[in-house]
C-alpha atoms as a PDB file:
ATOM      1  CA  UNK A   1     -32.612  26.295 -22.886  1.00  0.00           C
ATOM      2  CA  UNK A   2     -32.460  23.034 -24.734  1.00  0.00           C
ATOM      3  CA  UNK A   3     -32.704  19.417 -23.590  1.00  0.00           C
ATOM      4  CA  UNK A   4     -32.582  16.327 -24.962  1.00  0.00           C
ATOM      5  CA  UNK A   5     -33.967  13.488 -22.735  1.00  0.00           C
ATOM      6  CA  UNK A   6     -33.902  10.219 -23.547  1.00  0.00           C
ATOM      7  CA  UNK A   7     -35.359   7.602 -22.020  1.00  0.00           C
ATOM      8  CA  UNK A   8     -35.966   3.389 -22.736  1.00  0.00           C
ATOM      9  CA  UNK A   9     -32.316   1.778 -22.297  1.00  0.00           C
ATOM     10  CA  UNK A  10     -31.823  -1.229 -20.241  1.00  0.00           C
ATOM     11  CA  UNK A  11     -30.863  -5.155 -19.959  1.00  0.00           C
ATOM     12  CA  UNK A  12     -31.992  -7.235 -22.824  1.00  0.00           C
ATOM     13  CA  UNK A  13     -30.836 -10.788 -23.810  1.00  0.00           C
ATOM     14  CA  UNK A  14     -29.633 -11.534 -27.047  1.00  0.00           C
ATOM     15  CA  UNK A  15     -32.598 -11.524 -29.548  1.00  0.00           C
ATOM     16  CA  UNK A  16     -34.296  -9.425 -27.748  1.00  0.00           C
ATOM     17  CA  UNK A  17     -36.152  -5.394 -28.603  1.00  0.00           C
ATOM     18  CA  UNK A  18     -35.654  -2.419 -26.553  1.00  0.00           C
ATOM     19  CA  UNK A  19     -36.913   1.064 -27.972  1.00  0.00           C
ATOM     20  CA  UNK A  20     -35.445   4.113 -27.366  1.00  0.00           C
ATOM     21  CA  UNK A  21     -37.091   7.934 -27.318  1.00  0.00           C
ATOM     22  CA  UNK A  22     -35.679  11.260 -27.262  1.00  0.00           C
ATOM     23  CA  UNK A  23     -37.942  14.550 -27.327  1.00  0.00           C
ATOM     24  CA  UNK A  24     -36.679  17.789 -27.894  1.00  0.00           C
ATOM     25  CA  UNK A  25     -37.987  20.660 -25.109  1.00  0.00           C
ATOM     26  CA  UNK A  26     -37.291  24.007 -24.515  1.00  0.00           C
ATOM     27  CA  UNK A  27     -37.166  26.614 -27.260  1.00  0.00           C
ATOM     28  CA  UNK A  28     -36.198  24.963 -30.421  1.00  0.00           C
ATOM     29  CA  UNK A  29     -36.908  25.374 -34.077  1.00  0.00           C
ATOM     30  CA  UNK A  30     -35.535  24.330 -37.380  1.00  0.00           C
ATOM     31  CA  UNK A  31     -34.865  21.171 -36.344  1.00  0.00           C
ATOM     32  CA  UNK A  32     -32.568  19.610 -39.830  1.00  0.00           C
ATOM     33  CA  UNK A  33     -31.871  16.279 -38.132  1.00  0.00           C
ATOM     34  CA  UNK A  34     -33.007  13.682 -35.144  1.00  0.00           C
ATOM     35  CA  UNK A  35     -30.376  10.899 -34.847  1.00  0.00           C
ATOM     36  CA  UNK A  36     -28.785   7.974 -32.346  1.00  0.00           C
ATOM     37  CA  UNK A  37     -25.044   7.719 -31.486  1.00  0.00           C
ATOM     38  CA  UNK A  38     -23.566   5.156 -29.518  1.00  0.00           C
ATOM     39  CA  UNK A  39     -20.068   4.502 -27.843  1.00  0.00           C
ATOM     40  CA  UNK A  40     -19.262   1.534 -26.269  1.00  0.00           C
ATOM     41  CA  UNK A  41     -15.966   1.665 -23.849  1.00  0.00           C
ATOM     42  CA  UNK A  42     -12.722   2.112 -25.581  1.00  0.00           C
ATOM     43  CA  UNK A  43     -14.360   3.002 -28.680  1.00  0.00           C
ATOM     44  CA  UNK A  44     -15.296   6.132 -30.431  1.00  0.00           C
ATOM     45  CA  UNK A  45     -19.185   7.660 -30.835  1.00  0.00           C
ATOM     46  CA  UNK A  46     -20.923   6.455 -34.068  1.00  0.00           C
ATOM     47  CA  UNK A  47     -23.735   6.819 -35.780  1.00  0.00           C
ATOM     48  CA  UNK A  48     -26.215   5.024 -35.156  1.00  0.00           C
ATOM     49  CA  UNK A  49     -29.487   6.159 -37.619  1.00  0.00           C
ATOM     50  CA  UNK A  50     -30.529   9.324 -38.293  1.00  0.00           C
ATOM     51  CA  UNK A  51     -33.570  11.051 -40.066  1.00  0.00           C
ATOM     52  CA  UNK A  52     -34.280  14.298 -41.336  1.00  0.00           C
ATOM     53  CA  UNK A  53     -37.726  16.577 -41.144  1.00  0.00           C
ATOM     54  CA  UNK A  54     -39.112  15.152 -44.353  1.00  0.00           C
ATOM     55  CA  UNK A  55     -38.220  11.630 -42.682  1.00  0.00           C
ATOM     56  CA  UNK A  56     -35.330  10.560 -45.099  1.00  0.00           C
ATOM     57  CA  UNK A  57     -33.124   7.631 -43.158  1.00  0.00           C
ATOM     58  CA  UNK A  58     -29.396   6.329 -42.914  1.00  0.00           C
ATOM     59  CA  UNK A  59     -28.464   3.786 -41.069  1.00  0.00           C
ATOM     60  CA  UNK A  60     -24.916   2.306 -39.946  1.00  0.00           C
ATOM     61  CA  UNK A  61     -24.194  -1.031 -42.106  1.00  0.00           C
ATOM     62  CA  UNK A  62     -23.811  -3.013 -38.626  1.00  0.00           C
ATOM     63  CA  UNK A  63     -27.607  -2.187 -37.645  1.00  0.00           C
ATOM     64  CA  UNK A  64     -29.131  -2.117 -41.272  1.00  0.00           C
ATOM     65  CA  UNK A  65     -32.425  -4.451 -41.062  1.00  0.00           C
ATOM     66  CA  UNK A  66     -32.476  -4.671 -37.306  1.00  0.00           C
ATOM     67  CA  UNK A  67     -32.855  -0.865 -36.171  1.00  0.00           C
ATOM     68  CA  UNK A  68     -35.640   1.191 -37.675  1.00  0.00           C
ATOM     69  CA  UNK A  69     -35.164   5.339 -36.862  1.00  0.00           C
ATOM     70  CA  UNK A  70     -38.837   7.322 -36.542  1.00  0.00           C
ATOM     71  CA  UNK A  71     -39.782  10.864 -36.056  1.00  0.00           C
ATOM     72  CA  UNK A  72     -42.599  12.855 -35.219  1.00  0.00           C
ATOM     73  CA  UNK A  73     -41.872  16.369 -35.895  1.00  0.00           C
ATOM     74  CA  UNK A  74     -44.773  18.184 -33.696  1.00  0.00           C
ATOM     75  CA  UNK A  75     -43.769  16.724 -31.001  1.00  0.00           C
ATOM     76  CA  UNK A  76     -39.662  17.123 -31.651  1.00  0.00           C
ATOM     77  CA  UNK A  77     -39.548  13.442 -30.844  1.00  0.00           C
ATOM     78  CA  UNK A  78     -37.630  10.770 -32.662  1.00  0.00           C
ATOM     79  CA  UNK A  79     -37.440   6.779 -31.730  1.00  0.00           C
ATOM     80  CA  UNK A  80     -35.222   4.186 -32.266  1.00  0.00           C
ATOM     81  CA  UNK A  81     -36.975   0.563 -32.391  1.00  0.00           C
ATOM     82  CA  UNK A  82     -33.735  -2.091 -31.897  1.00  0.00           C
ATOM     83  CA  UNK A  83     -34.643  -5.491 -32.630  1.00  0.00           C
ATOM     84  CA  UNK A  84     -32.778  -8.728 -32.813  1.00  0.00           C
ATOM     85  CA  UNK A  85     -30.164  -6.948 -30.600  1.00  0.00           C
ATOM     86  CA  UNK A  86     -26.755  -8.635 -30.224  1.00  0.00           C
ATOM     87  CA  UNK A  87     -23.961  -8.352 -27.455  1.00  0.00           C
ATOM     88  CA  UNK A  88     -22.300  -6.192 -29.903  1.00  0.00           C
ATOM     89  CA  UNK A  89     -24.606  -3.637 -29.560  1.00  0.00           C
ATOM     90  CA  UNK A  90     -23.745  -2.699 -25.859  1.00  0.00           C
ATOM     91  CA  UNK A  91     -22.940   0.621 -25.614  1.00  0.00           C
ATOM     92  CA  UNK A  92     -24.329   4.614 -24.463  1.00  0.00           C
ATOM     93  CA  UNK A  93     -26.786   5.773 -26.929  1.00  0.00           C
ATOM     94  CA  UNK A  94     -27.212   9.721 -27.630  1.00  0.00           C
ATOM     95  CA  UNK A  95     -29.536  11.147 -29.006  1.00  0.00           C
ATOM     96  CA  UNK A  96     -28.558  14.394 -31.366  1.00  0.00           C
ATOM     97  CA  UNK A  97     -30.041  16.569 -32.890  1.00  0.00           C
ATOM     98  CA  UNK A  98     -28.853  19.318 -35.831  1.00  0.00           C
ATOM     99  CA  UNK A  99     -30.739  22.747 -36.257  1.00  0.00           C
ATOM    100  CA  UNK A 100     -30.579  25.373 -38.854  1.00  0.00           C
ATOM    101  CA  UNK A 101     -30.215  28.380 -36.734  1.00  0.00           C
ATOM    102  CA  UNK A 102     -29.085  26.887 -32.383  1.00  0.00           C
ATOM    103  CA  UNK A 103     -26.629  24.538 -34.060  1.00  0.00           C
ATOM    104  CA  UNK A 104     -26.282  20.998 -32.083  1.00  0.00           C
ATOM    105  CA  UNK A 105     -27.744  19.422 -29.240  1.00  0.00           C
ATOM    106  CA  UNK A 106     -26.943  16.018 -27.376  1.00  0.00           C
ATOM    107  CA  UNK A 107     -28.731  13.401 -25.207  1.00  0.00           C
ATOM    108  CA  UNK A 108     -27.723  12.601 -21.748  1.00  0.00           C
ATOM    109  CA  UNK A 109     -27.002   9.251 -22.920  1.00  0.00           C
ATOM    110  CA  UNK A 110     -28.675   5.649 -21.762  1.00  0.00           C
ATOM    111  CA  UNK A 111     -27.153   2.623 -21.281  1.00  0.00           C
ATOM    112  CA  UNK A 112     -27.993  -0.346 -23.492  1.00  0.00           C
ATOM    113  CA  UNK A 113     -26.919  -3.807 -22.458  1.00  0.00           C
ATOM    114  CA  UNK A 114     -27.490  -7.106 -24.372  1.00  0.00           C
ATOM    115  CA  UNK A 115     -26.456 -10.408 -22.569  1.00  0.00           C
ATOM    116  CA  UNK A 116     -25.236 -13.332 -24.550  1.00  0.00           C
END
């Protein structure tokens, strides 16, 4: 069995840095992609960053110089370092991951929160 658990959400003001982590346990291999989702209420999941295994990066245009996405793959672990944060950024972040072989896996989800 697979889990992804995430952990470093919370209350930041505006301006502010939080940094998320995800690792990968359980029985997992091939692992093609680590990335961050988010979904704020009323609105769809989106991507957030993502990386691949030979640590190639996209980003969403709205975080683009303010998020950076990092991976270490021994450890199946990937971060997400979110500075200069901004009210708009509130939302449930998932992590996700995308294997060759056991398909996809999702995060529990953790709460962000940036005060104005």
């Amino acid at each position: 069995q697979v889990q992804l658990v995430e952990s470093g959400g919370g209350l930041v003001q505006a301006g502010g840095s939080l940094r998320l982590s995800c690792t990968a346990n359980g029985s997992i291999s091939g692992i093609k992609t680590m990335g961050w989702y988010r979904q704020a209420p009323g609105n769809e999941r989106e991507l957030v960053a993502v990386i691949t295994s030979a640590g190639r990066t996209g980003y969403a245009d709205s975080v683009k110089g303010r998020f950076t996405i990092s991976r270490d793959n021994a450890k199946n672990t990937v971060h997400l370092q979110m500075n200069s944060l901004k009210p708009e950024d509130t939302a449930v972040y998932y992590c996700n991951t995308d294997t060759w072989a056991q398909g996809i896996y999702w995060g529990q989800g953790t709460q962000v929160t940036v005060s104005s």
